[in-house]
C-alpha atoms as a PDB file:
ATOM      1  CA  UNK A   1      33.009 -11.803  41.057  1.00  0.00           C
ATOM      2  CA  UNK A   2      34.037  -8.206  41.046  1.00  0.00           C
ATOM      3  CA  UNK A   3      31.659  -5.767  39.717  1.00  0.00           C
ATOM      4  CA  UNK A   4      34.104  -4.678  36.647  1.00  0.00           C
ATOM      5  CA  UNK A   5      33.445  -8.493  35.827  1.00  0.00           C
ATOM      6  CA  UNK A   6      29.924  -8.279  35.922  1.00  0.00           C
ATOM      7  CA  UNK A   7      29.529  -5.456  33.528  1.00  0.00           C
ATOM      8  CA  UNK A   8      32.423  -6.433  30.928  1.00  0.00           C
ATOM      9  CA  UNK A   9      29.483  -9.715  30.738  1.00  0.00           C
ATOM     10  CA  UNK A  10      26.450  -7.798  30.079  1.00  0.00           C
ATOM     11  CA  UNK A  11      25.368  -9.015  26.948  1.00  0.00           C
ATOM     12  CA  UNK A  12      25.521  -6.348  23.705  1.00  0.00           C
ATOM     13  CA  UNK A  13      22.222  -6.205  21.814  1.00  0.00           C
ATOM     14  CA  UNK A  14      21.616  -8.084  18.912  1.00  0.00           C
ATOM     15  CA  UNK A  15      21.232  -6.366  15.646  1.00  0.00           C
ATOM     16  CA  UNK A  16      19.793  -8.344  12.938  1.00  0.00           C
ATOM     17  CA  UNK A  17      18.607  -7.711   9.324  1.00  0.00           C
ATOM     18  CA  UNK A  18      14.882  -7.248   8.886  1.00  0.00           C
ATOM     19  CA  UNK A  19      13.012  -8.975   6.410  1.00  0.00           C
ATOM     20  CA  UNK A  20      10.720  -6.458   4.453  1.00  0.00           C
ATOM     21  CA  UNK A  21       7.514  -9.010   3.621  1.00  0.00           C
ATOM     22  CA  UNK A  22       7.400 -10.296   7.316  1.00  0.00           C
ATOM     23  CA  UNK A  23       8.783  -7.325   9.655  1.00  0.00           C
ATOM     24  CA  UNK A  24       7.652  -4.474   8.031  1.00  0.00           C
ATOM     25  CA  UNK A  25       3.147  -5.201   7.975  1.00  0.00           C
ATOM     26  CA  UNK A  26       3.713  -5.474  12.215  1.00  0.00           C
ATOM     27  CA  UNK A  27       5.448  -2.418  12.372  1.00  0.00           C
ATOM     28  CA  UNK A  28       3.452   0.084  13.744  1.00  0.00           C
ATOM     29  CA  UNK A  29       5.068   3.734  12.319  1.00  0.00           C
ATOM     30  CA  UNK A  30       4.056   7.038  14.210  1.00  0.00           C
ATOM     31  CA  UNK A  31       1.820   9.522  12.794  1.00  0.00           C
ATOM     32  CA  UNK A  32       5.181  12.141  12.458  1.00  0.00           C
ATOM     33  CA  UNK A  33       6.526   9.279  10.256  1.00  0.00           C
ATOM     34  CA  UNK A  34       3.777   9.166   8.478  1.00  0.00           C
ATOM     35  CA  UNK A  35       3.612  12.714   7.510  1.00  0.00           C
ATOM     36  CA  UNK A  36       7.212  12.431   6.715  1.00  0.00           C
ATOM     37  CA  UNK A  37       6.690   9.792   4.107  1.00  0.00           C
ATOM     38  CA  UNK A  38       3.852  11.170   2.668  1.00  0.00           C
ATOM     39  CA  UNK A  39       6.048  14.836   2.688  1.00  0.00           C
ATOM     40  CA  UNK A  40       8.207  12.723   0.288  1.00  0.00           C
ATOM     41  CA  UNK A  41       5.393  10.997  -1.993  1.00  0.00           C
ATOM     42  CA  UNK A  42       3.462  14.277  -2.432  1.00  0.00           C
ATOM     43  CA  UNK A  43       6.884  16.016  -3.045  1.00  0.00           C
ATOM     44  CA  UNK A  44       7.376  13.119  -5.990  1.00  0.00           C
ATOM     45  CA  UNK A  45       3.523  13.407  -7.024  1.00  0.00           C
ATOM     46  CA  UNK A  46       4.275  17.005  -7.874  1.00  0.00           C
ATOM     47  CA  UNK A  47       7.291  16.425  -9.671  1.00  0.00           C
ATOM     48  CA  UNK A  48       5.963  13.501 -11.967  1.00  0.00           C
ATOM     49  CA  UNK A  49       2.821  15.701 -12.818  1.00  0.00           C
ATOM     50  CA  UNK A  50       4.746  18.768 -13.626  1.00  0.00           C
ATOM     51  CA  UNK A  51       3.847  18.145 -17.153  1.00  0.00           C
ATOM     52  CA  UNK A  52       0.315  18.241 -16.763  1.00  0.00           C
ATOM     53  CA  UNK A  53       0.810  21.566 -14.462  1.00  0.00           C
ATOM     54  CA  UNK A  54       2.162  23.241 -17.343  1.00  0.00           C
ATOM     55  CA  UNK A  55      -0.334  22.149 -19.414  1.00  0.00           C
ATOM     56  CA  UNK A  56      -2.788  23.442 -17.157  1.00  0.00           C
ATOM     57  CA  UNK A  57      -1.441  26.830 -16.572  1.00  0.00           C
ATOM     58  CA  UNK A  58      -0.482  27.291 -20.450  1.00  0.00           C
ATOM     59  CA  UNK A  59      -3.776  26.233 -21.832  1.00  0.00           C
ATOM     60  CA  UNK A  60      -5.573  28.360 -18.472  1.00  0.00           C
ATOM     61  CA  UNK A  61      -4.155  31.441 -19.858  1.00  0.00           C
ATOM     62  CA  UNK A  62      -2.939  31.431 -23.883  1.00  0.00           C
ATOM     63  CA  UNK A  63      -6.662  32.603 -25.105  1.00  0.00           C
ATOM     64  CA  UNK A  64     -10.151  31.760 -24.659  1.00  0.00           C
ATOM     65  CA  UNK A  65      -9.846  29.071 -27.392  1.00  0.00           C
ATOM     66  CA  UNK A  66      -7.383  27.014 -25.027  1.00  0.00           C
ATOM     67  CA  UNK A  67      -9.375  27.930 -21.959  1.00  0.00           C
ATOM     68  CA  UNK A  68     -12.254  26.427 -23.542  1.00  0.00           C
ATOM     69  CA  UNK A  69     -10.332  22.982 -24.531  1.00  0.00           C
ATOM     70  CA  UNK A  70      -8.936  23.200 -21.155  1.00  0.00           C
ATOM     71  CA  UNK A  71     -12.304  23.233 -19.662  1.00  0.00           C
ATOM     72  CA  UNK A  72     -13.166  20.530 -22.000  1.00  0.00           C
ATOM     73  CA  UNK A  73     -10.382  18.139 -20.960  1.00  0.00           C
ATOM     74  CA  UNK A  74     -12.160  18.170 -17.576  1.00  0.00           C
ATOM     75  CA  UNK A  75     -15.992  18.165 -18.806  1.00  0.00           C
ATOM     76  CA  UNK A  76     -16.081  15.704 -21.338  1.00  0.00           C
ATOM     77  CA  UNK A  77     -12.599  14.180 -21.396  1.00  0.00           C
ATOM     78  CA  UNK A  78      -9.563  14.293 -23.288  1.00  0.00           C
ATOM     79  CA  UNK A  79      -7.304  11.682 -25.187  1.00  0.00           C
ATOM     80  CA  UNK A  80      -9.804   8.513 -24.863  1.00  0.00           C
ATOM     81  CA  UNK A  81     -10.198   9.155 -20.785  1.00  0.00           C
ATOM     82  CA  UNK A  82     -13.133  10.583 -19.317  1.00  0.00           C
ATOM     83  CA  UNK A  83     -13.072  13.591 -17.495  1.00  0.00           C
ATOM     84  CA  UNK A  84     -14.159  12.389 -14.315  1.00  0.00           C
ATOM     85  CA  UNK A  85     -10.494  10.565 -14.173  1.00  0.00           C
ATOM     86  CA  UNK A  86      -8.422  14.103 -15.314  1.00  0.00           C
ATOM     87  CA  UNK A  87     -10.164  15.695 -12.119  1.00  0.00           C
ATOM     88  CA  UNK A  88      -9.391  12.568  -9.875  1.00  0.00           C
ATOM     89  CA  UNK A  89      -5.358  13.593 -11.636  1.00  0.00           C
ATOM     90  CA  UNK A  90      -5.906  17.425 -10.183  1.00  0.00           C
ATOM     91  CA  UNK A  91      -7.168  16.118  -6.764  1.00  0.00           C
ATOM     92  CA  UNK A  92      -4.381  14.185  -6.293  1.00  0.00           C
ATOM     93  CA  UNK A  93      -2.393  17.239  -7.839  1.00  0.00           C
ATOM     94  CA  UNK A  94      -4.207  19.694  -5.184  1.00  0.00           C
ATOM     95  CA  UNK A  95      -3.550  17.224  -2.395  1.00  0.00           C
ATOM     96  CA  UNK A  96      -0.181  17.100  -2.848  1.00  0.00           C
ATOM     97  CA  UNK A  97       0.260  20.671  -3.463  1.00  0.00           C
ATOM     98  CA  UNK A  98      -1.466  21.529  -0.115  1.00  0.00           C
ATOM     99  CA  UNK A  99      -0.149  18.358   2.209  1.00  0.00           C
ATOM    100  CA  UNK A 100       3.649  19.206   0.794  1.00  0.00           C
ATOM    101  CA  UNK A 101       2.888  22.895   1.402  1.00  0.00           C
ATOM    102  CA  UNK A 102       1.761  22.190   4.646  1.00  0.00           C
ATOM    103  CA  UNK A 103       4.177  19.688   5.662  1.00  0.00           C
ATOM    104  CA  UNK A 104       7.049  22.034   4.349  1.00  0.00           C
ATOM    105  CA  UNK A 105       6.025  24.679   7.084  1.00  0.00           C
ATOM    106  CA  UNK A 106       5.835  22.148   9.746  1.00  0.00           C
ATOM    107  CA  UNK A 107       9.003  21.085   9.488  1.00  0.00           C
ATOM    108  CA  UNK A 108      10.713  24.478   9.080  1.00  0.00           C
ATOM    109  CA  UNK A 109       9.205  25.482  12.396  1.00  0.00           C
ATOM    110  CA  UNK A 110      10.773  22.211  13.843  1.00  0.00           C
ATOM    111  CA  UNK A 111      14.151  23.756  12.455  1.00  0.00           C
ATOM    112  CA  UNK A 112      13.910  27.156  13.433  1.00  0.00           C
ATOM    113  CA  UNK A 113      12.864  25.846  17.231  1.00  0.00           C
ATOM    114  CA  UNK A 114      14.418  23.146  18.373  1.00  0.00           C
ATOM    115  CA  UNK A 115      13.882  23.795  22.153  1.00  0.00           C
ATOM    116  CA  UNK A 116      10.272  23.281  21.237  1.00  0.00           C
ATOM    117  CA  UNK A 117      10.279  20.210  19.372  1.00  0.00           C
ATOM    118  CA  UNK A 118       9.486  17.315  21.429  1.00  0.00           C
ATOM    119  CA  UNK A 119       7.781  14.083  21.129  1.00  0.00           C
ATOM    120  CA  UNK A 120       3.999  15.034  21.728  1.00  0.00           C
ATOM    121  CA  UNK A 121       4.543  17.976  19.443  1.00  0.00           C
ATOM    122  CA  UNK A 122       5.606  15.845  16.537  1.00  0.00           C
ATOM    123  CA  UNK A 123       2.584  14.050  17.342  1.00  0.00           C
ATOM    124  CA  UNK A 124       0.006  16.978  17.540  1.00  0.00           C
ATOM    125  CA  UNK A 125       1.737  18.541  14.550  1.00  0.00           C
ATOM    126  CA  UNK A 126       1.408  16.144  12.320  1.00  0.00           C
ATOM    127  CA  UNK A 127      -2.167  15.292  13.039  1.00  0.00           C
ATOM    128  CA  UNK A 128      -2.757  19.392  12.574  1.00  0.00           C
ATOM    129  CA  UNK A 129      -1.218  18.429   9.105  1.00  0.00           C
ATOM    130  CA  UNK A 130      -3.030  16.074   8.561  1.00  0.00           C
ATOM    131  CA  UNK A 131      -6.153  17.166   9.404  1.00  0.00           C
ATOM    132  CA  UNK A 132      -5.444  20.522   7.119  1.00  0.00           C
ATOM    133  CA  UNK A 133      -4.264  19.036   4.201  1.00  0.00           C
ATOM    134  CA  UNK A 134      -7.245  15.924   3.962  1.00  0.00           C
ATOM    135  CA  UNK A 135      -9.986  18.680   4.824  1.00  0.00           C
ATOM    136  CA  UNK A 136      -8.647  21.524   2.556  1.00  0.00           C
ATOM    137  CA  UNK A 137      -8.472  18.758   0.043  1.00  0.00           C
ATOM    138  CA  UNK A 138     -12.229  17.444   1.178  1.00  0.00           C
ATOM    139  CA  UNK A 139     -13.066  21.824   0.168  1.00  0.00           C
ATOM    140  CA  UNK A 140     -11.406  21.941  -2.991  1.00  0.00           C
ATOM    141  CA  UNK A 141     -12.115  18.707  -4.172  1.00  0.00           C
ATOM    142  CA  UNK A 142     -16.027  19.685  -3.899  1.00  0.00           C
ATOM    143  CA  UNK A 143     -15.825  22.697  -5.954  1.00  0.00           C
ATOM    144  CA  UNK A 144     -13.463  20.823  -8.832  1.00  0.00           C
ATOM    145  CA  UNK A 145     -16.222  18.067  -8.541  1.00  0.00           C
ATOM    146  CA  UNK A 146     -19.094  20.866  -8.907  1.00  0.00           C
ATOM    147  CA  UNK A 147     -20.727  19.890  -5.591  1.00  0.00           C
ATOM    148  CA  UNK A 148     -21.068  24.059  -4.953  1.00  0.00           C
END
């Protein structure tokens, strides 16, 4: 058999559909993927709470009277939830702020070099982000939560 014959035989690769309850649980994505997704749900997070951010920034600055309800809201609580679960709302609003914020500049430094993006610095970058956005969090989270 002629090598021409040989090759034309090599078998193509099989493509199949995956099957989201069963294939997706094994598969193991990397830590730039990660980031990526997360990019995306803190990106949403923002978005959905933008409501609330207005509130917060309106009643922050109208007078003292709305300062004082706003302060309020997170003290004692504010239509029939505690406070402690409007703070847990600006944690989540502060983590996404920071992780998107951070996130954001990672990946326009992967756009504005691309002769230095390369596998292990997807990797170290996104633990860096990672890393900055959980522990700035970890900071500001302490001082909403009156821990100093």
């Amino acid at each position: 058999m002629s090598e021409s014959a040989t090759s034309s035989a090599k078998k193509r690769p099989e493509f199949r559909n995956i099957n989201a309850f069963t294939d997706l649980p094994s598969y193991r994505l990397p830590l730039a993927g990660i980031v990526s997704i997360l990019h995306r749900i803190s990106g949403v997070i923002m978005f959905l709470l933008m409501p609330f951010i207005i509130w917060m920034f309106d009643s922050s600055i109208s007078s003292e009277i709305s300062f004082a309800k706003f302060k309020m809201a997170f003290n004692v609580g504010m239509l029939g939830l505690p406070g402690f679960l409007w703070k847990l709302v600006a944690l989540a609003l502060i983590w996404a702020y920071l992780h998107h914020f951070i996130a954001g500049i990672r990946h326009l430094w992967m756009d504005l070099s691309h002769d230095a993006v390369t596998k292990e610095f997807g990797k170290s970058s996104a633990a860096v982000t990672l890393t900055l956005s959980i522990g700035l969090t970890l900071v500001l989270g302490a001082k909403l939560f009156g821990l100093y």
